[in-house]
Protein backbone atom coordinates (compact mmCIF):
# COMPACT_ATOMS: atom_id res chain seq x y z
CA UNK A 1 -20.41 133.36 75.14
CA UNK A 2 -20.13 131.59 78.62
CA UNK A 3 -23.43 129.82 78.75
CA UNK A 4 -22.75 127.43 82.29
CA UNK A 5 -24.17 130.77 84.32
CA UNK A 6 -27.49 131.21 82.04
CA UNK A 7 -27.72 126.65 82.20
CA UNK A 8 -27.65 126.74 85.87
CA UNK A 9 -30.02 129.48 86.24
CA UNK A 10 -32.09 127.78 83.38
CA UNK A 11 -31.95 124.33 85.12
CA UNK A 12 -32.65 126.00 88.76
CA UNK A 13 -36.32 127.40 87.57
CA UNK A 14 -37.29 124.51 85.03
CA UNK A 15 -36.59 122.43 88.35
CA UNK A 16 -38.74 125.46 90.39
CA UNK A 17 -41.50 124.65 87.73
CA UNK A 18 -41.78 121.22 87.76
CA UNK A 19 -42.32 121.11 91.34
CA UNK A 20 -45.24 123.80 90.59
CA UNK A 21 -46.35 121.91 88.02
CA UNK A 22 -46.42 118.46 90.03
CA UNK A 23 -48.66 120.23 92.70
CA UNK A 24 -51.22 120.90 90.46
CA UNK A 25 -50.69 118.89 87.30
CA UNK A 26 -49.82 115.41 85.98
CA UNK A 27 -47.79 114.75 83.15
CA UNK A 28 -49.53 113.25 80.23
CA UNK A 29 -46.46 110.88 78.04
CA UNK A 30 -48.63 110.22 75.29
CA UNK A 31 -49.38 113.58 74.56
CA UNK A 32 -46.02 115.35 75.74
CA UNK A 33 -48.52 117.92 77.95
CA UNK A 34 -49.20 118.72 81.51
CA UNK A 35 -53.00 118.32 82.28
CA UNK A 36 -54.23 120.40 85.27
CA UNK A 37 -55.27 118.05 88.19
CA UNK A 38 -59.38 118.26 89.30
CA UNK A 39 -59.68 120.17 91.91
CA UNK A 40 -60.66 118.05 94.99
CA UNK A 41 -64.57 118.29 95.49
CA UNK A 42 -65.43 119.23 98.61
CA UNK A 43 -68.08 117.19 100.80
CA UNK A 44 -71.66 117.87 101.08
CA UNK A 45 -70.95 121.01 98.65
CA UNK A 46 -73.96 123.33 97.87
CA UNK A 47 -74.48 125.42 95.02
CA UNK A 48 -72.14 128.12 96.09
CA UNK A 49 -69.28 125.29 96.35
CA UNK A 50 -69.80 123.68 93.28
CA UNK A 51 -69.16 127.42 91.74
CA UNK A 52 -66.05 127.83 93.53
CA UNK A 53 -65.00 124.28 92.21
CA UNK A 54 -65.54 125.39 88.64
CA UNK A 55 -63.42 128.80 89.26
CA UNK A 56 -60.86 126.91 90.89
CA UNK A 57 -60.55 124.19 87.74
CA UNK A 58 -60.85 127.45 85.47
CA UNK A 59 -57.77 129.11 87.09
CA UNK A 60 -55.64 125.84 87.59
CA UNK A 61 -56.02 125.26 83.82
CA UNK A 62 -55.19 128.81 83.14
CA UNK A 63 -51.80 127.98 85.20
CA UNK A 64 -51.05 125.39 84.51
CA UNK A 65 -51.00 126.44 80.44
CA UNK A 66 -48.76 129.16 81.68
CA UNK A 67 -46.17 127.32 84.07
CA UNK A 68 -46.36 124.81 80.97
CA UNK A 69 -45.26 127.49 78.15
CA UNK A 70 -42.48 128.68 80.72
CA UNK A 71 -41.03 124.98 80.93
CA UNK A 72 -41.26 124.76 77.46
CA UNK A 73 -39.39 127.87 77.09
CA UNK A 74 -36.52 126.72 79.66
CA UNK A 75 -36.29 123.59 78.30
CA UNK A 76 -36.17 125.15 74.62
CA UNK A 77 -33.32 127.35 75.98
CA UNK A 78 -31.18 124.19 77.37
CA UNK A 79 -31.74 122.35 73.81
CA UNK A 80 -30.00 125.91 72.41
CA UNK A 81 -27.04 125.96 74.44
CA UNK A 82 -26.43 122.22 73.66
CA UNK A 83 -26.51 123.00 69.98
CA UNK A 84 -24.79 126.03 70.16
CA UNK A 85 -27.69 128.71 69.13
CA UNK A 86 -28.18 129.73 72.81
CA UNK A 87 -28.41 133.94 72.66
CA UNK A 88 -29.41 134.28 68.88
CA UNK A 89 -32.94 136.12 68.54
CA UNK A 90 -35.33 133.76 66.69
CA UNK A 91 -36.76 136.29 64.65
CA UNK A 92 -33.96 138.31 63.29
CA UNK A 93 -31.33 135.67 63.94
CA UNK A 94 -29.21 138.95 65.73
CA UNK A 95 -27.57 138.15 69.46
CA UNK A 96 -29.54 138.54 72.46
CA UNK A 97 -28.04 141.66 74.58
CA UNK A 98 -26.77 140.48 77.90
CA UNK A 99 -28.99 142.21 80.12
CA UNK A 100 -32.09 140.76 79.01
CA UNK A 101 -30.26 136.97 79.07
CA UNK A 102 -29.64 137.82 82.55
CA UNK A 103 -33.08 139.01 83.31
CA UNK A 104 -34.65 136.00 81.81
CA UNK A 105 -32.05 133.12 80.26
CA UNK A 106 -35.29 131.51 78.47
CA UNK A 107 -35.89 134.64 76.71
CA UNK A 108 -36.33 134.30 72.41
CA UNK A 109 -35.96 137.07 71.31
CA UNK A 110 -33.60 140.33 71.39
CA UNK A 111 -35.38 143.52 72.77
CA UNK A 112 -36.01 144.97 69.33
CA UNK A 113 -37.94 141.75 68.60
CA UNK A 114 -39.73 141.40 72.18
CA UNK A 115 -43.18 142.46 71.31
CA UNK A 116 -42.92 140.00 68.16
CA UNK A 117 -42.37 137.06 70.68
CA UNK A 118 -45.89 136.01 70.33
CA UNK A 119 -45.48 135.37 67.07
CA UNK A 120 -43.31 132.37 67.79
CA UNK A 121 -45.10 128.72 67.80
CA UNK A 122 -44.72 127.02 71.46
């Protein structure tokens, strides 16, 4: 399989997702993690505010954790096309079908396998 399409692509969007993630996040080294930045408080903030504040932390968090599993993901794919294992379904060990490596390069699994995904550790 020619992988240097599905690497670009995959290096394109990890780069897309840092950037996302450096707007909103800081990356912790000691822990290998991205931490979702505070949000900034605003001035003289009443009660209302301080309740926005707290949704706004809630739902930075929430994507941060989920622009931080996709990274993982890319990055996860890159490490399988250096080591040769890019396109092999995780679960069943059976090749990825085309179309779904073109829809999404990062993908795991095979189609058969997709709703098993979750099953996989980060």
């Amino acid at each position: 399989m020619d992988t240097s399409t599905h690497a670009k692509k995959l290096e394109e969007e990890k780069e897309l997702i840092v950037n996302e993630l450096s707007a909103i996040a800081h990356f912790n080294e000691s822990t290998g993690d991205w931490e979702a930045k505070p949000a900034e408080p605003a001035d003289n903030a009443d009660q209302n505010d301080a309740a926005d504040d707290q949704e706004d932390s809630i739902e930075r968090q929430a994507l941060v954790a989920d622009l931080e599993n996709r990274y993982r993901n890319l990055k996860r794919a890159l490490e399988k096309i250096e080591a040769g294992t890019y396109g092999t379904c995780e679960l069943c060990q059976k090749p990825i079908e085309k179309n779904r490596l073109e829809a999404n390069p990062a993908a795991r699994t095979c189609i058969a396998d997709k709703e098993r995904e979750a099953e996989l550790p980060l």
